[in-house]
Protein backbone atom coordinates (compact mmCIF):
# COMPACT_ATOMS: atom_id res chain seq x y z
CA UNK A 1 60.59 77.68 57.07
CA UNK A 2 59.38 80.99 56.34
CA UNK A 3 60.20 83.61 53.49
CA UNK A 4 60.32 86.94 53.32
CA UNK A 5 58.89 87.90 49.95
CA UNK A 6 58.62 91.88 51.10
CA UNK A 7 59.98 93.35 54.07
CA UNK A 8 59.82 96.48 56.03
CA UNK A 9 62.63 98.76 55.21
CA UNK A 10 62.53 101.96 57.65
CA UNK A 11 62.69 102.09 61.20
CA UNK A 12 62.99 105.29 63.31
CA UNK A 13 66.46 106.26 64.71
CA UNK A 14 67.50 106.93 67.88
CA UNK A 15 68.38 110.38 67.30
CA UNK A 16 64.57 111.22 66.31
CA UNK A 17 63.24 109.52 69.22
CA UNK A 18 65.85 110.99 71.79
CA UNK A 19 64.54 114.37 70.03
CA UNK A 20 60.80 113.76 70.32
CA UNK A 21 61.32 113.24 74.21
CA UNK A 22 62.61 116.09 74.79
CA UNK A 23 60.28 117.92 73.12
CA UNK A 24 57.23 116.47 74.73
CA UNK A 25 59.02 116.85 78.22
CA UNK A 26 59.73 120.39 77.76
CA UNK A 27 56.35 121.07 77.06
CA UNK A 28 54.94 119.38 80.16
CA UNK A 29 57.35 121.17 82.52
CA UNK A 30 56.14 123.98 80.87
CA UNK A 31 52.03 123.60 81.39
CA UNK A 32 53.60 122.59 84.52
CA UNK A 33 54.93 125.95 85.73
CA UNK A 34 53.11 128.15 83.94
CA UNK A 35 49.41 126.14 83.10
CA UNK A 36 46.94 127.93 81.23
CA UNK A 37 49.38 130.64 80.52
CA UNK A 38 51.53 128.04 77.90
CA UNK A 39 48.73 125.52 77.22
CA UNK A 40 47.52 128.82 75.40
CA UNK A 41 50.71 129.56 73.78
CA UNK A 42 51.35 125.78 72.30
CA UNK A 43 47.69 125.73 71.00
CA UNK A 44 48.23 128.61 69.36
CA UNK A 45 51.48 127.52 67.82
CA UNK A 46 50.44 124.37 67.21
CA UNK A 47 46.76 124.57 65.55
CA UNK A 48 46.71 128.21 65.46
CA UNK A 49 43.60 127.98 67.85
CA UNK A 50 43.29 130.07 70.49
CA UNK A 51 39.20 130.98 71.60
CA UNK A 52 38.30 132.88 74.95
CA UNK A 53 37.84 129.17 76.53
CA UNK A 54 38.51 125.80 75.26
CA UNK A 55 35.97 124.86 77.45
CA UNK A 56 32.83 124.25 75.69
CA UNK A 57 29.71 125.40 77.86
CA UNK A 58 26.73 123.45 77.38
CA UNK A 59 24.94 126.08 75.00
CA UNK A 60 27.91 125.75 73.04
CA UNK A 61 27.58 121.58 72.90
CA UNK A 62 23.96 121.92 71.65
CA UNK A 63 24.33 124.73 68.86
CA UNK A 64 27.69 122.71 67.90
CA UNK A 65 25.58 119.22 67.74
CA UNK A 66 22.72 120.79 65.98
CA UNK A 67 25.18 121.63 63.25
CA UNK A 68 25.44 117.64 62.34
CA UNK A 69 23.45 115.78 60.25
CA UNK A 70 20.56 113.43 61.71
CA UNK A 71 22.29 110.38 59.79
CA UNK A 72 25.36 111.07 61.15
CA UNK A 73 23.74 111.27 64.89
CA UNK A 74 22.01 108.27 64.18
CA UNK A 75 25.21 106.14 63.20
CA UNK A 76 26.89 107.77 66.53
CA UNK A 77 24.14 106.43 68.73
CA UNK A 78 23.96 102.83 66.54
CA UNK A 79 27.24 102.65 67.66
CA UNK A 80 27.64 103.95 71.19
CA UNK A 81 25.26 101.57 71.87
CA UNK A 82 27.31 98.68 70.15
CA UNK A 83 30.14 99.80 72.67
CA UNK A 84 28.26 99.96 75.68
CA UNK A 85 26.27 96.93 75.66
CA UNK A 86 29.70 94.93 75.31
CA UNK A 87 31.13 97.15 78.53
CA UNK A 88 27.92 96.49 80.22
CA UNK A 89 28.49 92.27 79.72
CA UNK A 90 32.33 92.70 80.72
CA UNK A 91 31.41 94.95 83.63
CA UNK A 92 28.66 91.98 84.00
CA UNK A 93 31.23 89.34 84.28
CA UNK A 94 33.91 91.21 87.20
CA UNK A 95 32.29 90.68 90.38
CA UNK A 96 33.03 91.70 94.24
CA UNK A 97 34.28 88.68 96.40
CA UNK A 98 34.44 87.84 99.50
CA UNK A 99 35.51 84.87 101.47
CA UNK A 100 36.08 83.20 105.15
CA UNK A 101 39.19 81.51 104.86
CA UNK A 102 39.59 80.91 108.54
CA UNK A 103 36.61 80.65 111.06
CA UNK A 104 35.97 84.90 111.55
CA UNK A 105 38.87 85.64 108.78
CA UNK A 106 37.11 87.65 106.25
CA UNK A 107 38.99 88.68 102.86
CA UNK A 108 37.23 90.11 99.79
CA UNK A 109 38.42 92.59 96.92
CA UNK A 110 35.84 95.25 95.40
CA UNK A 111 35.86 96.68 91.62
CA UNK A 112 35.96 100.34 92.48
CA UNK A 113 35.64 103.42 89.46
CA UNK A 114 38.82 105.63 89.47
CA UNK A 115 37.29 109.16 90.32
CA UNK A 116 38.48 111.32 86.69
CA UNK A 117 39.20 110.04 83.39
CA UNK A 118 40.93 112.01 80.75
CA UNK A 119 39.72 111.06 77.26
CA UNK A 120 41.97 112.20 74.82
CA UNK A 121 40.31 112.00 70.74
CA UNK A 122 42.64 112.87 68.26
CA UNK A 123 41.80 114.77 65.02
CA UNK A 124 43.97 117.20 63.37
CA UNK A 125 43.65 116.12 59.93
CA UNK A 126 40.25 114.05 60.42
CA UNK A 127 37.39 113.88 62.89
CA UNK A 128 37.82 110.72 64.69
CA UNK A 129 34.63 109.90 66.17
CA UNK A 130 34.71 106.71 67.22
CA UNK A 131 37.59 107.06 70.01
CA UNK A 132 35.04 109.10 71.90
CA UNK A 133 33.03 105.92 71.38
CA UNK A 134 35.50 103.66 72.80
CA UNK A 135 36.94 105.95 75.48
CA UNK A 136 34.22 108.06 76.87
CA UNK A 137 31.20 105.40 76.82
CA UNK A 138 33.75 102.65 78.61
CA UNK A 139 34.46 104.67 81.18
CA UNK A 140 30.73 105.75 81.99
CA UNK A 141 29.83 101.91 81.89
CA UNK A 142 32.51 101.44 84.50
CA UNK A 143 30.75 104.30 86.83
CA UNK A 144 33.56 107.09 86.39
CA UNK A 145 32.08 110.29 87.68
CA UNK A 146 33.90 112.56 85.83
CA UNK A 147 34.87 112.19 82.19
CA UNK A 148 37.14 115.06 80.96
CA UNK A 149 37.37 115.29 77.25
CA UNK A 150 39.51 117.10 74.63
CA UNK A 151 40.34 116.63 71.35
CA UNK A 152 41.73 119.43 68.59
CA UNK A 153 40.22 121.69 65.70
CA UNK A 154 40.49 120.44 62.77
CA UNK A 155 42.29 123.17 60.64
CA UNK A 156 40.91 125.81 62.59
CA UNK A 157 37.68 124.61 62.65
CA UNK A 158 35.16 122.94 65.13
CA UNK A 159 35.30 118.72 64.77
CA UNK A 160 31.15 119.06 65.27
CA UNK A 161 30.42 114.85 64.98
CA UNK A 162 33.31 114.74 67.14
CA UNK A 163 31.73 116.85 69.73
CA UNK A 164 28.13 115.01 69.14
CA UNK A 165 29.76 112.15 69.63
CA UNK A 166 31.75 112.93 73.27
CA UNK A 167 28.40 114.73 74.32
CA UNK A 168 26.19 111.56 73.11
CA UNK A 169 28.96 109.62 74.90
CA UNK A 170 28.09 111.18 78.46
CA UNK A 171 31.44 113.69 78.57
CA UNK A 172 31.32 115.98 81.65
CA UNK A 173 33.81 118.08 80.31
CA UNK A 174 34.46 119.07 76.50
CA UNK A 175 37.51 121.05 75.59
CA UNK A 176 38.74 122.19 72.20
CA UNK A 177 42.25 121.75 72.54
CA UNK A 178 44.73 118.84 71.39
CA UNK A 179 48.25 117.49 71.52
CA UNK A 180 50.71 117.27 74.04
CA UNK A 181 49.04 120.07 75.75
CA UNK A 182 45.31 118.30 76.29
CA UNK A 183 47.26 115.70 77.89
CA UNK A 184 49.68 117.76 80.17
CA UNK A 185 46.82 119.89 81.05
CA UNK A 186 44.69 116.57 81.98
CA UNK A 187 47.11 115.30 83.97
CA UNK A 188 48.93 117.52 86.04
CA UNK A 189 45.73 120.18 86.59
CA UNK A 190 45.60 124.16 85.05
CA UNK A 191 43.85 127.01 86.43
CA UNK A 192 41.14 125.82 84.01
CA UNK A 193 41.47 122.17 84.02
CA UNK A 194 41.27 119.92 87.22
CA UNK A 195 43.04 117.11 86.99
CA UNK A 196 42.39 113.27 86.17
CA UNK A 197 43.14 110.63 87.35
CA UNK A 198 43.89 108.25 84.56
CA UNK A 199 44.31 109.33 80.64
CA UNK A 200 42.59 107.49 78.21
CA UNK A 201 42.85 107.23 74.33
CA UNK A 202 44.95 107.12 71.01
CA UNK A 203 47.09 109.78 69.43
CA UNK A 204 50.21 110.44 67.89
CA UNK A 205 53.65 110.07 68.49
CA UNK A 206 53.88 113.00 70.80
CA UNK A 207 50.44 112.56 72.24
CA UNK A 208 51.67 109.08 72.90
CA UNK A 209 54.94 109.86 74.55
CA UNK A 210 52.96 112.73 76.65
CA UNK A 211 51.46 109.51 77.88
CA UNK A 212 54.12 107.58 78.60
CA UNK A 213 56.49 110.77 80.37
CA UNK A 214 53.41 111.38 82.85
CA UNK A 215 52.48 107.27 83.78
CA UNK A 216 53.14 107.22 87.04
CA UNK A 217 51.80 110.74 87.99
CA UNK A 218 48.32 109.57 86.46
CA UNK A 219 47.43 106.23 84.89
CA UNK A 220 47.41 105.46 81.53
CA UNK A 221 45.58 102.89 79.50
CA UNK A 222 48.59 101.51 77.49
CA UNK A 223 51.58 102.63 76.06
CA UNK A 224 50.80 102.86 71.73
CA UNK A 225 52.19 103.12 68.59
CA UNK A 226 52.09 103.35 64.96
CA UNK A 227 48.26 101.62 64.22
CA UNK A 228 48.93 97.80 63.07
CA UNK A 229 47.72 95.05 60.95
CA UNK A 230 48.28 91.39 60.01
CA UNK A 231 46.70 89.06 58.28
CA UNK A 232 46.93 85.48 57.92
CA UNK A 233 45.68 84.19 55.11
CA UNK A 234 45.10 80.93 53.31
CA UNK A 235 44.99 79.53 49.62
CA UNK A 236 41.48 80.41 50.50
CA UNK A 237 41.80 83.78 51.18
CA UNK A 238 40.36 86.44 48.53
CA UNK A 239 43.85 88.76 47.60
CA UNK A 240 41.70 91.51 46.63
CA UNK A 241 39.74 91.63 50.54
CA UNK A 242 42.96 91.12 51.62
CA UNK A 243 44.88 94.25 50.35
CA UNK A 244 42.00 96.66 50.73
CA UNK A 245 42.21 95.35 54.09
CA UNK A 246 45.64 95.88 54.36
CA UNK A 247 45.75 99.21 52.98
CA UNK A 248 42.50 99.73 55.32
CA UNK A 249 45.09 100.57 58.20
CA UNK A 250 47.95 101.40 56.72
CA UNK A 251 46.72 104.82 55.94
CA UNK A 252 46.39 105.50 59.62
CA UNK A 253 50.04 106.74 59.28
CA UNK A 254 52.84 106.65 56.95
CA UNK A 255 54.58 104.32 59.90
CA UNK A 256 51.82 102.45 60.09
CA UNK A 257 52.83 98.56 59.92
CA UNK A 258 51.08 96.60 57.32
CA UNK A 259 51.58 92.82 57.50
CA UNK A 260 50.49 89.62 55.41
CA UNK A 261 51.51 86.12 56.65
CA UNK A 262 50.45 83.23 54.04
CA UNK A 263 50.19 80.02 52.97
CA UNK A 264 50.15 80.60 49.66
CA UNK A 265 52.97 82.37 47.36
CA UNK A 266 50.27 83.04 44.56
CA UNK A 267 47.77 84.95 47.22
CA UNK A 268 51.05 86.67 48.55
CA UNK A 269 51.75 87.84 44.85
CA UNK A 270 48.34 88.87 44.17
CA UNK A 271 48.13 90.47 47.50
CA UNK A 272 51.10 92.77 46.46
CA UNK A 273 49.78 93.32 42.90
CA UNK A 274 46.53 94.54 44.57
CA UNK A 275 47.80 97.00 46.64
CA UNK A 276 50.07 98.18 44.05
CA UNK A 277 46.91 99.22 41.45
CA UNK A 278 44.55 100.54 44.28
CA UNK A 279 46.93 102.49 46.49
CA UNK A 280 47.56 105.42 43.59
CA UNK A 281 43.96 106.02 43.76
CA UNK A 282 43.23 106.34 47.85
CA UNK A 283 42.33 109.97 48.85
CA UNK A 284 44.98 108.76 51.52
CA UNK A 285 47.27 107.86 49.73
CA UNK A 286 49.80 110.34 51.28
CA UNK A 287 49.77 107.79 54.28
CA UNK A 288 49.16 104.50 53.09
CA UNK A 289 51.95 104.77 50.34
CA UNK A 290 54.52 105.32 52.95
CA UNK A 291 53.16 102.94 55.46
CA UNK A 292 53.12 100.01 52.63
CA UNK A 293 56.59 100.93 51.24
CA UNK A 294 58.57 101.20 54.33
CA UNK A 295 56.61 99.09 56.96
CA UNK A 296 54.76 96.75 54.68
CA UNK A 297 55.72 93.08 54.89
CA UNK A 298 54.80 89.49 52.97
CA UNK A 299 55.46 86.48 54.69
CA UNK A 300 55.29 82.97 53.34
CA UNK A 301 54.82 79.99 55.27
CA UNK A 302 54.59 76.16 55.29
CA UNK A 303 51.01 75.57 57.19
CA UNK A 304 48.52 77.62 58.90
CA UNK A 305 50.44 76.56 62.67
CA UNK A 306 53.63 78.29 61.39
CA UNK A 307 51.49 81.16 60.49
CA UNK A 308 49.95 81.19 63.71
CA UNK A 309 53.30 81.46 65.08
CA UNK A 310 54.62 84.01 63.30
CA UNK A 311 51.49 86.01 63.99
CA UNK A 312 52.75 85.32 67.74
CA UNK A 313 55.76 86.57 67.24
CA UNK A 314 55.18 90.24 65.77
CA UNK A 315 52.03 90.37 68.88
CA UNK A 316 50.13 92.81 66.52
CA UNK A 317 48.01 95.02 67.27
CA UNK A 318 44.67 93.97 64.87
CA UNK A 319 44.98 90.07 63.74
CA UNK A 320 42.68 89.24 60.76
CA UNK A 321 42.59 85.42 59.83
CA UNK A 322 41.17 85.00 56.56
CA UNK A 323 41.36 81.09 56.28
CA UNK A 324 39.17 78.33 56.26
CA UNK A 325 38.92 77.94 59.65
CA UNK A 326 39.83 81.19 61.45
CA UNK A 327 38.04 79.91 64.88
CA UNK A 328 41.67 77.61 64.80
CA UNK A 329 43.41 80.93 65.88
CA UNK A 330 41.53 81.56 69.24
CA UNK A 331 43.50 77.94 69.96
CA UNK A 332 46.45 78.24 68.73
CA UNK A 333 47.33 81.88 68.87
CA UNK A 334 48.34 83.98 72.23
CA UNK A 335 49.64 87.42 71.63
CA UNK A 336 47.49 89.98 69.86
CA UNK A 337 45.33 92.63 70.51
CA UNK A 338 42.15 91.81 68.90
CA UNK A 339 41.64 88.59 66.72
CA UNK A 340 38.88 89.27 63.28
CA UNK A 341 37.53 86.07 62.19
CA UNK A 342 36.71 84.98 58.70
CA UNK A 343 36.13 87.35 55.78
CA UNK A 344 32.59 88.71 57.38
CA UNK A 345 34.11 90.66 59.99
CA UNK A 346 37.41 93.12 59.81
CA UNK A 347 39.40 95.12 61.53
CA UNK A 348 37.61 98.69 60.53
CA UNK A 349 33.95 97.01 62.26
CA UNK A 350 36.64 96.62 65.10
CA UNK A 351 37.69 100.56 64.47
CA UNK A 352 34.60 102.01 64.09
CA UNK A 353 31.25 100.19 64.65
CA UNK A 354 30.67 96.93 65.94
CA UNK A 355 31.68 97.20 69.98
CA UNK A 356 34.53 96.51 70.94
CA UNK A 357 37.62 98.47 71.69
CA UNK A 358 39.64 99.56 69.52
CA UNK A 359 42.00 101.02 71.68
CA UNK A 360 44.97 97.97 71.49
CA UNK A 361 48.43 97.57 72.19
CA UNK A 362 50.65 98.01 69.83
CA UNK A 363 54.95 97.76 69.34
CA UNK A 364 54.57 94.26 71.09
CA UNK A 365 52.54 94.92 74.10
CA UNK A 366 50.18 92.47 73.18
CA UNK A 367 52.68 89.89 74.13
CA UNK A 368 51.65 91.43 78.37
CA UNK A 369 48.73 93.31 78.13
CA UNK A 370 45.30 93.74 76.12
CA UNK A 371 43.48 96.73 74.86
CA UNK A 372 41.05 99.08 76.75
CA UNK A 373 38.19 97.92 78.25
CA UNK A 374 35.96 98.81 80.99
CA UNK A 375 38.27 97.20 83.56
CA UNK A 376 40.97 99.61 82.91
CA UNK A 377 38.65 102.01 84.47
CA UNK A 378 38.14 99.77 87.77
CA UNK A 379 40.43 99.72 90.72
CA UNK A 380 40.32 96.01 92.52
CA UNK A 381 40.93 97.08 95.80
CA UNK A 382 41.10 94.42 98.79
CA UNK A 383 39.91 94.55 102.47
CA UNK A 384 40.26 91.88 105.39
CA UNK A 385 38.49 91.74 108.61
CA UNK A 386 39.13 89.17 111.52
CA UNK A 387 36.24 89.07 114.11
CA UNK A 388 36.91 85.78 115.77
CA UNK A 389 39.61 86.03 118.85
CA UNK A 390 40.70 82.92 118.30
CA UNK A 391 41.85 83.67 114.66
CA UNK A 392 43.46 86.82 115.69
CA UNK A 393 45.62 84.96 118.84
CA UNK A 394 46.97 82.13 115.61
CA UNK A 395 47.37 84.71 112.72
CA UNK A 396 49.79 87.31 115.90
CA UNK A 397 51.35 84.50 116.70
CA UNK A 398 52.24 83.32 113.35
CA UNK A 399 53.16 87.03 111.92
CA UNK A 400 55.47 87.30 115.21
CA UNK A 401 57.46 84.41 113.94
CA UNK A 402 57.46 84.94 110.51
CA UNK A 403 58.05 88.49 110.67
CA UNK A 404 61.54 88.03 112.77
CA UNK A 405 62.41 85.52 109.90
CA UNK A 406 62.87 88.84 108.02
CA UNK A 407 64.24 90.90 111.02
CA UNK A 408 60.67 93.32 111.19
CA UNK A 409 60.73 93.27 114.58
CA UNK A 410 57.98 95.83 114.19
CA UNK A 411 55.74 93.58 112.18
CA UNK A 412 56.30 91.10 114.48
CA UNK A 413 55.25 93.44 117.68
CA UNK A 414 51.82 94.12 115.94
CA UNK A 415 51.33 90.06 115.61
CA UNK A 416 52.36 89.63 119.51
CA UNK A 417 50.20 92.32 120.56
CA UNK A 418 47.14 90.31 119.40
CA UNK A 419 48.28 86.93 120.40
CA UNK A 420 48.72 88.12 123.63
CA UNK A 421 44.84 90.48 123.88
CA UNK A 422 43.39 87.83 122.10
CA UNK A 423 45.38 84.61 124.14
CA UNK A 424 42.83 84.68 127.13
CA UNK A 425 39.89 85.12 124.66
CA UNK A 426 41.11 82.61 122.70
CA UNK A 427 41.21 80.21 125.50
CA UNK A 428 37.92 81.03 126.80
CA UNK A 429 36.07 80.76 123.28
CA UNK A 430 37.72 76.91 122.67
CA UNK A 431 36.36 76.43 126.75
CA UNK A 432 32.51 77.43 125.30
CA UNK A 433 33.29 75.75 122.25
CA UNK A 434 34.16 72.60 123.88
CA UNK A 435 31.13 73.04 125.58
């Protein structure tokens, strides 16, 4: 039996996300009709950023990128690299197919690029380099040819490691401009943006319901929330690592879900002492308080199996196991978005350096889908060819049957049409064959 020793204690209401909706949707029927006309008008009212183009041209990439420190365009290559020799290995492991299932029957599927990605990177507050990482540099290992990218001023200012690191990342396209109106102008095409074919990357909640009013019209990578944590933890476990950890991702947002899930009631109470003494002291305080108070949770549990299934059951996005042996949970555990094993690793290496996405589902997706990767970028796309007369006369006659089973008495027409070209053929190839 479990126990709830702190539980989440806010939850949005209904009314606030009816409101955000129509917000977001009035916006894209706007950009809609009127394109760069309003896209202008929102960023203005928005960030209060409004240049001659929010297209960067490529003079204005390399004065912005020689504004950044070398160390900081070291790190961005270190880890660009991180992220695109992982995509390289999955790319690696998808391969083209194809098969003869019947003597001249040919069927085989192909791993083809979409033709435009939209990479969105948020900012606003912070330059968040490493979605161009994860966004941008996946899609170029999956052979995109066009890689539109946007992401916002920071306070009325240029994000410049966040434009080293698209234009490091192999962007075709950089634009200043963020919110609802990157993604609308992504997706359904301006005067001065062409539009994508899939959109790509984190943001907030109206970035993220942009994303989820225009699936459909363009692909998406996943629906996403709030960023989330758990961690299950052992009598093993060190409570100190485990609420920096904690508090690690609770100050992406003040809704940000925190969540412990432990074996042991004096790690859960030293857990919550923790976080109590360092969270007045965190320069983010102003959304990791929040996110702790209202969305924070301590769970006790019998064994590390009924941790592993309440891990299951919330499908979180990040899942850090800090027991004795966290290799148990790639067994026993089924719905999350990334597992972090043992106290080496965590789920900020997963955020910002070591390779691989960190774009995950979140609000219980993991439960159907995982995170971006570089087959989210890859259509598998099917062709057949029959080249033996004999196959064609058997698979006609067969469709003819089965397709008046379901009263397609055009289907079925297309099936006799071959059994009947293909009859005398068919005859005369089983004569040769017979010798």
């Amino acid at each position: 039996m479990s126990e709830v020793i702190k539980g989440a204690v806010a939850k949005p209401t209904a009314t606030e996300d009816s409101a955000l909706r129509d917000r977001v949707r009035g916006i894209i029927d706007d950009i809609r009709d009127r394109g760069d006309v309003a896209v202008r008008e929102y960023s203005e009212r928005f960030d209060g950023w409004s240049p001659e183009s929010f297209r960067l041209s490529a003079e204005e990439v390399e004065r912005i990128v020689a504004t950044v420190p070398q160390q900081v365009l070291d790190d961005i290559r270190f880890v660009q690299e991180q992220v695109r020799g992982f995509a390289a290995h999955q790319r690696e492991s998808l391969r083209d197919v194809e098969v003869e299932t019947l003597p001249g029957v040919r069927l085989g599927h192909r791993h083809v690029p979409v033709g435009a990605v939209g990479a969105y990177v948020p900012g606003g507050r912070y330059p968040l380099t490493a979605s161009a990482h994860m966004t941008i540099v996946t899609a170029k290992v999956a052979g995109v040819p066009r890689v539109v990218a946007a992401t916002p001023p920071i306070r009325g200012e240029v994000p410049a490691a966040t434009v080293a690191a698209m234009h490091l990342a192999g962007a075709d396209e950089i634009h200043l401009l963020g919110g609802v109106q990157a993604v609308a102008a992504m997706a359904v095409g301006t005067e001065s943006v062409g539009s994508v074919d899939l959109l790509a990357g984190p943001g907030n909640a109206y970035v993220a319901e942009a994303k989820r009013q225009l699936f459909g019209e363009v692909g998406i990578d996943l629906f996403a929330g709030p960023t989330e944590i758990l961690v299950i933890a052992d009598e093993h476990a060190d409570p100190f690592v485990v609420a920096v950890d904690l508090l690690s991702q609770a100050e992406h947002g003040p809704d940000s879900p925190a969540v412990l899930v432990t074996t042991s009631r004096s790690v859960a109470e030293a857990v919550i002492e923790h976080v109590e003494k360092l969270l007045p002291g965190m320069p983010t305080v102003d959304f990791a308080g929040p996110a702790w108070r209202d969305h924070g949770e301590v769970v006790l549990v019998e064994s590390v199996d009924e941790a592993f299934e309440v891990a299951d059951s919330y499908a979180s996005e990040h899942v850090q196991v800090l027991t004795e042996q966290p290799r148990l949970a790639l067994e026993r555990m089924r719905d999350y978005g990334a597992l972090f094993l043992g106290e080496g690793t965590c789920v900020s290496y997963g955020d910002k350096v070591i390779g691989t996405n960190h774009v995950l589902p979140t609000k219980g997706a993991a439960r159907y889908t995982g995170g971006l990767w570089v087959g989210k970028y890859l259509k598998t796309v099917t062709y057949q060819e029959v080249t033996d007369p004999v196959a064609s006369a058997q698979l006609g006659a067969v469709c003819g049957r089965a397709a008046r089973v379901e009263l397609f008495e055009g289907h079925a027409r297309s099936g006799d049409v071959r059994a009947a070209k293909f009859g005398d053929a068919a005859l005369e190839w089983a004569d040769h064959v017979r010798g």
